[in-house]
C-alpha atoms as a PDB file:
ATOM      1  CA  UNK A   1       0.000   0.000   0.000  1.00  0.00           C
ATOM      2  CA  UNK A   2       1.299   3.288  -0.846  1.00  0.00           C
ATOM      3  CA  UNK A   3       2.107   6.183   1.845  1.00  0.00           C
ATOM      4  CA  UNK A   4      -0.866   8.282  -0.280  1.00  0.00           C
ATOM      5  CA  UNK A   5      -2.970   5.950  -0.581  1.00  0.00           C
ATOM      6  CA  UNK A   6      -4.015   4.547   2.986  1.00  0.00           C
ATOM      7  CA  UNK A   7      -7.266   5.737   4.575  1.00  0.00           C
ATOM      8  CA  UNK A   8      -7.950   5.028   8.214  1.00  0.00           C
ATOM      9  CA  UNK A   9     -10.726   6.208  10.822  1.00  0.00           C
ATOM     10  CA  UNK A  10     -10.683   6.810  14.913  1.00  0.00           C
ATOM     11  CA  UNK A  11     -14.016   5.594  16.201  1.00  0.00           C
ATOM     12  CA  UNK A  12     -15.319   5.552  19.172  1.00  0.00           C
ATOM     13  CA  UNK A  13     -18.101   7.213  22.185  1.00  0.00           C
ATOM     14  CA  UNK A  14     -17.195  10.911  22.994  1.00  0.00           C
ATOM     15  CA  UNK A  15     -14.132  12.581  25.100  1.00  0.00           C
ATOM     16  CA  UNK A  16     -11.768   9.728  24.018  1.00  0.00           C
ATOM     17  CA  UNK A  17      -9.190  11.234  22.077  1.00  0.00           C
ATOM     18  CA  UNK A  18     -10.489  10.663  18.369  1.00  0.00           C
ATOM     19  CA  UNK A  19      -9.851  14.025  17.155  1.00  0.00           C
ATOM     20  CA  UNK A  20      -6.440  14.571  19.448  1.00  0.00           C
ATOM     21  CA  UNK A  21      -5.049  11.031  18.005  1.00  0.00           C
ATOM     22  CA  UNK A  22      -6.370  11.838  14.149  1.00  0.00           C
ATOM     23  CA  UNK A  23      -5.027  15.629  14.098  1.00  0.00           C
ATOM     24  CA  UNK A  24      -1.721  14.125  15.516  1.00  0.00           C
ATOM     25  CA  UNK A  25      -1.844  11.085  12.985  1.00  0.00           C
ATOM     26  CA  UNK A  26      -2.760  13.194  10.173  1.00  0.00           C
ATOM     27  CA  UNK A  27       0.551  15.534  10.966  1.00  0.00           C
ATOM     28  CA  UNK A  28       2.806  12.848  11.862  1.00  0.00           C
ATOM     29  CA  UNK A  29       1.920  10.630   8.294  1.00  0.00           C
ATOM     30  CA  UNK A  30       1.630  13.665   6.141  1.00  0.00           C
ATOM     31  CA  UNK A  31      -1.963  12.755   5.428  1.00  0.00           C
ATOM     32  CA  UNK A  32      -4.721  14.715   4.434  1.00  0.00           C
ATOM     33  CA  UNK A  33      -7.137  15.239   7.672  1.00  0.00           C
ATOM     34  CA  UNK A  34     -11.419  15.349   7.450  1.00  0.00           C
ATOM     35  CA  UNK A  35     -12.509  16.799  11.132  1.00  0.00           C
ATOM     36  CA  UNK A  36     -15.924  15.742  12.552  1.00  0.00           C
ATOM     37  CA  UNK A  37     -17.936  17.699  10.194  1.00  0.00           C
ATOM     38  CA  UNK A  38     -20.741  17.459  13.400  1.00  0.00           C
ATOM     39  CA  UNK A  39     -18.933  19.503  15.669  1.00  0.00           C
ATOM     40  CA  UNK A  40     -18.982  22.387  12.980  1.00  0.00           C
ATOM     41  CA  UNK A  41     -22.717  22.143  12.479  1.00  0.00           C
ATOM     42  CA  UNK A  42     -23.838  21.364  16.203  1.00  0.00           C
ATOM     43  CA  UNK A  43     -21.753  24.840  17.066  1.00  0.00           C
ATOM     44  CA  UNK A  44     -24.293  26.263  14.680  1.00  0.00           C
ATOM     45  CA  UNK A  45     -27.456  24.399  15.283  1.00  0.00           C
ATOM     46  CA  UNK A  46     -27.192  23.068  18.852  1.00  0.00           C
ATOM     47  CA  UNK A  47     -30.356  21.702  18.843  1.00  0.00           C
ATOM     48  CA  UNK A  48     -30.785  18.697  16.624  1.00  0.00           C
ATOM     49  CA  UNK A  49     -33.407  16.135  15.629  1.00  0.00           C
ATOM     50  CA  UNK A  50     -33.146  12.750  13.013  1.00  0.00           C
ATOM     51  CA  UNK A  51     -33.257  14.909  10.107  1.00  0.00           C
ATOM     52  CA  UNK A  52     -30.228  16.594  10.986  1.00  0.00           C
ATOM     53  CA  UNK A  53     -28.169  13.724  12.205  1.00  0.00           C
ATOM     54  CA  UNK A  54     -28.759  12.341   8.834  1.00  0.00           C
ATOM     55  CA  UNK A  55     -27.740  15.539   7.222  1.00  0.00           C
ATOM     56  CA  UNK A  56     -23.971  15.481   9.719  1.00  0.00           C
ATOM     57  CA  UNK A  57     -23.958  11.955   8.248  1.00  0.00           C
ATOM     58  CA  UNK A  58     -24.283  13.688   4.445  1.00  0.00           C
ATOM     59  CA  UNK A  59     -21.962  16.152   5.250  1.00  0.00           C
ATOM     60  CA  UNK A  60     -18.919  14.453   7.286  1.00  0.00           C
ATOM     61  CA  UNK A  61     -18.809  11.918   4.008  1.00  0.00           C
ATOM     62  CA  UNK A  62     -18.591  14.614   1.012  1.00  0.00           C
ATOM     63  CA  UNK A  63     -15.711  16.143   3.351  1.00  0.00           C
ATOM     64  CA  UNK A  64     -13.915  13.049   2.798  1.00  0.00           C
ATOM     65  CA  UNK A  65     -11.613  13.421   0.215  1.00  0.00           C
ATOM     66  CA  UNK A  66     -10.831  10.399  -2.641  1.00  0.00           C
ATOM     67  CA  UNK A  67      -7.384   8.853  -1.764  1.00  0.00           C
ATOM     68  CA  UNK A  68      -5.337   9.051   1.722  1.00  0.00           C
ATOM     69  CA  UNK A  69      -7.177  10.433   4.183  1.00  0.00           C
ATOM     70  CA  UNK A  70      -7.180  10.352   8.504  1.00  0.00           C
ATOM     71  CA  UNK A  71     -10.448  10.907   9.622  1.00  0.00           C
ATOM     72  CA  UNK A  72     -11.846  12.225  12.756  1.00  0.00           C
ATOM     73  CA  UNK A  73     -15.158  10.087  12.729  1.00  0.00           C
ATOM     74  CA  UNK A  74     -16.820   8.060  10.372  1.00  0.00           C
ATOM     75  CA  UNK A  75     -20.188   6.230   9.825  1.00  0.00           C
ATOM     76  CA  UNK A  76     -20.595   3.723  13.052  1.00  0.00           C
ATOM     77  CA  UNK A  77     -20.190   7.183  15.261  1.00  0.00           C
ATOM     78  CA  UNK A  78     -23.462   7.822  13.544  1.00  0.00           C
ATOM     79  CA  UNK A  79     -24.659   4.651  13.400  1.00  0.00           C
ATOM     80  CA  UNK A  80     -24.545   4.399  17.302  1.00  0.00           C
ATOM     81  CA  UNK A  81     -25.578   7.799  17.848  1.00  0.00           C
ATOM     82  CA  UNK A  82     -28.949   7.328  15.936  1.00  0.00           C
ATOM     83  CA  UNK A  83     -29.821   3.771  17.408  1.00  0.00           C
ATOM     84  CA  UNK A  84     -28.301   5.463  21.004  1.00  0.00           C
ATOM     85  CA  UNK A  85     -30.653   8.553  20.245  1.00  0.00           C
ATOM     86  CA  UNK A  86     -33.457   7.641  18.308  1.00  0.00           C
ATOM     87  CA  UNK A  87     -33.787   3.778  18.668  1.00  0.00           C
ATOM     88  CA  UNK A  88     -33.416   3.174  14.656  1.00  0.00           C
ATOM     89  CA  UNK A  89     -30.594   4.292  12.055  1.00  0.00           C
ATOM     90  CA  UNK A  90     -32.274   5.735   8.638  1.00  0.00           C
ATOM     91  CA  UNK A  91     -31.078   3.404   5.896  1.00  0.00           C
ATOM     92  CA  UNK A  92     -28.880   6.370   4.034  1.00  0.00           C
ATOM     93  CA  UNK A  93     -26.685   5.920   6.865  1.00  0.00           C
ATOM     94  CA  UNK A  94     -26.514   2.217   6.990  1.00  0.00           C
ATOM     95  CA  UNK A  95     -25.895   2.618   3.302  1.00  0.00           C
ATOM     96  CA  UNK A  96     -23.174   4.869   3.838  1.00  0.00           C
ATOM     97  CA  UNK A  97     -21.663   2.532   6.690  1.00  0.00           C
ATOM     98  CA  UNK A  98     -21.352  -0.294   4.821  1.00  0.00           C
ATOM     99  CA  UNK A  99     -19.720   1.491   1.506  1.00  0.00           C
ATOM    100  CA  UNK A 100     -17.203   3.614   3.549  1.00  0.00           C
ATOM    101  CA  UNK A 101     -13.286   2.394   2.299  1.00  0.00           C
ATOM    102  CA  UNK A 102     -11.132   3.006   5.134  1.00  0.00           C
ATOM    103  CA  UNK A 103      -7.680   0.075   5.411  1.00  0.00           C
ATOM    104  CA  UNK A 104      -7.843   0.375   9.124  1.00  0.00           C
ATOM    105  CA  UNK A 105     -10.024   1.792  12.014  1.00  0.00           C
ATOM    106  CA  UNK A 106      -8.726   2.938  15.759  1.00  0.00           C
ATOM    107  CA  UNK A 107     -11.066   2.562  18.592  1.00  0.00           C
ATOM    108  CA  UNK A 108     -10.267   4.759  21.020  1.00  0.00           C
ATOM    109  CA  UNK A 109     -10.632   3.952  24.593  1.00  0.00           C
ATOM    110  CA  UNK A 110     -12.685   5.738  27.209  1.00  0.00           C
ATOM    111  CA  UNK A 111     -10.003   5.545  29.799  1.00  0.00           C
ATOM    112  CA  UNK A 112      -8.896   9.101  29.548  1.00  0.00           C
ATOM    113  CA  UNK A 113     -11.005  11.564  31.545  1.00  0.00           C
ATOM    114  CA  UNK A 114     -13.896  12.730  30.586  1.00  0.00           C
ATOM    115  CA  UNK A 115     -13.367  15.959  29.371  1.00  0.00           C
ATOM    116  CA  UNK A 116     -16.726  18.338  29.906  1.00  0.00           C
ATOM    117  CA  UNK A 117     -17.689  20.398  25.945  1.00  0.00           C
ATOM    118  CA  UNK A 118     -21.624  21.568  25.845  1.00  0.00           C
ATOM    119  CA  UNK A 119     -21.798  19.358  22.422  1.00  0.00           C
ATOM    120  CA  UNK A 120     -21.239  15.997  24.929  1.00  0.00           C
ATOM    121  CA  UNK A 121     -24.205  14.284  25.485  1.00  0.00           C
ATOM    122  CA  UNK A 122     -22.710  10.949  27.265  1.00  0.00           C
ATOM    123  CA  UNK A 123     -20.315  11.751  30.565  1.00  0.00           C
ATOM    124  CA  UNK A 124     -20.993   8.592  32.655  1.00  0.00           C
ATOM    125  CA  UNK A 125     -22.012   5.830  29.937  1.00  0.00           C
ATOM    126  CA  UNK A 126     -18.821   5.861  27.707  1.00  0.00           C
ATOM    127  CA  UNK A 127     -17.820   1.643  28.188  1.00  0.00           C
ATOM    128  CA  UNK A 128     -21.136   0.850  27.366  1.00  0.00           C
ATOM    129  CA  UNK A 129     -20.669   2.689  24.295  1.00  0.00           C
ATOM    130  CA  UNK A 130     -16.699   1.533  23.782  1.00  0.00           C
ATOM    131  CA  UNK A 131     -18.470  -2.125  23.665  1.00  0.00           C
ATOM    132  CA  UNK A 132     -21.003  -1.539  21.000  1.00  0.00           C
ATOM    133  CA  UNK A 133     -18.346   0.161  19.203  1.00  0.00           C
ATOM    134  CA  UNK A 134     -16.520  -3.325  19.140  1.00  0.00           C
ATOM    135  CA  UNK A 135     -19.072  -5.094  18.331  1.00  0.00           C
ATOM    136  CA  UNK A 136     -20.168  -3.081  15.777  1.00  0.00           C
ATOM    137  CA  UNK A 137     -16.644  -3.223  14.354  1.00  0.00           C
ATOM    138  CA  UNK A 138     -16.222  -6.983  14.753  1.00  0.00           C
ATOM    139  CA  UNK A 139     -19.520  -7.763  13.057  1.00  0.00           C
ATOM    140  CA  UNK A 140     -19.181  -5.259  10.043  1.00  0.00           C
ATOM    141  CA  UNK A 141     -15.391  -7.346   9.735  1.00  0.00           C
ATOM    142  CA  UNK A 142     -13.523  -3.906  10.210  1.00  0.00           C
ATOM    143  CA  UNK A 143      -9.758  -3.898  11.135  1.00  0.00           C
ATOM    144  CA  UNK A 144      -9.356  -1.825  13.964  1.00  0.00           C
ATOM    145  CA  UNK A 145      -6.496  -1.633  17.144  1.00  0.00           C
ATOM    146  CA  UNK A 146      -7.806  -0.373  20.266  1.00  0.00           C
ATOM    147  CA  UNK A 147      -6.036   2.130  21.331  1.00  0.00           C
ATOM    148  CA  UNK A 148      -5.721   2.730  25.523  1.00  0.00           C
ATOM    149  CA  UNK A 149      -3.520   4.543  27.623  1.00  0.00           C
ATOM    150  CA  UNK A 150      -2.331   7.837  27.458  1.00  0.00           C
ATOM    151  CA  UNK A 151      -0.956   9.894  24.355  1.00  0.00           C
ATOM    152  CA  UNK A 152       2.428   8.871  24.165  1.00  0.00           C
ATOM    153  CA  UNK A 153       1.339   5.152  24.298  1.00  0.00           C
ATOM    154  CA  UNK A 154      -1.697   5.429  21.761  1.00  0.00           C
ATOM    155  CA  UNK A 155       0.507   7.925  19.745  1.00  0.00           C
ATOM    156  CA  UNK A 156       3.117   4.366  19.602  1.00  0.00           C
ATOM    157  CA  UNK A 157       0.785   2.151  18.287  1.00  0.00           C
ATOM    158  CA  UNK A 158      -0.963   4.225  15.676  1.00  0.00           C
ATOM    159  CA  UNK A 159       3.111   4.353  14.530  1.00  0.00           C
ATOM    160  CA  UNK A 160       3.278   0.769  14.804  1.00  0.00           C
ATOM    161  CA  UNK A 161      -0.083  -0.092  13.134  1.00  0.00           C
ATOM    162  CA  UNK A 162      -0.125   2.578  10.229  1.00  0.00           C
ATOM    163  CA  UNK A 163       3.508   1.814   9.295  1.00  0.00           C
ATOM    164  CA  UNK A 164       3.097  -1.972   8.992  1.00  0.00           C
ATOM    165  CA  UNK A 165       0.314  -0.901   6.720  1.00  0.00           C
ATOM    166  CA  UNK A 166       2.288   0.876   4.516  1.00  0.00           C
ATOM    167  CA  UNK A 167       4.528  -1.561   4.342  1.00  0.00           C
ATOM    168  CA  UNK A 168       2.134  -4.802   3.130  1.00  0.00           C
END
């Protein structure tokens, strides 16, 4: 696989270093980075409903460039969200789940504290969430590494994981 073009995703419940570990990983690789196009529209429209989860859905893909790419969230974030949310996931989003490309996915861990933003919905139920994360990973066949601990040792094994990618 060449350096431009691997693609790979950090997943995983809120406050758990996605968007620290994919802004670093996007730096340290030289990689094109899409942020969690959410966070830009939640700062605008902090109240939300189905509709507009399925429009942050629409709008974090088309951010995603063709070819290399570190992204700060991808489709089982909303996947989750909607079942967590609104007890069903509208079928664009399922559709958009299973055609997302990405060579390898990094679930973050929630053992990191919890750090307090007003767009946080979920302070006190992040395992629960971490474990349907993995499952959800496991059963769409995803590679993913877990990552756990604190920056310097997550920071190691995205090294580790992205350069024996590059290398196959």
């Amino acid at each position: 696989m060449e350096k431009g073009a691997i693609r790979i995703a950090f997943t995983g419940p809120e406050s758990c270093g996605k968007t620290t570990l994919a802004t670093w990983s996007a730096a340290f690789f030289d990689l094109p980075l899409a942020t969690e196009y959410a966070r830009t529209y939640l700062e605008k429209t902090p109240t939300y409903d189905e509709f507009d989860l399925l429009q942050m859905a629409k709008g974090q893909l088309e951010s995603w460039p063709s070819g290399a790419l570190v992204a700060d969230t991808e489709m089982h974030v909303f996947q989750i969200w909607s079942s967590e949310k609104y007890q069903r996931v509208d079928q664009q989003i399922l559709q958009a789940l299973n055609e997302q490309l990405f060579d390898h996915y990094f679930l973050c861990a929630p053992d990191i504290p919890w750090e307090p933003d007003p767009l946080r919905e979920n302070p006190s139920d992040r395992d629960r969430l971490f474990e349907m994360y993995q499952q959800e990973l496991v059963a769409f066949n995803r590679p993913f590494t877990i990552l756990k601990g604190d920056l310097t040792r997550r920071q190691e094994l995205i090294k580790v994981t992205v350069s024996k990618l590059l290398n196959t």
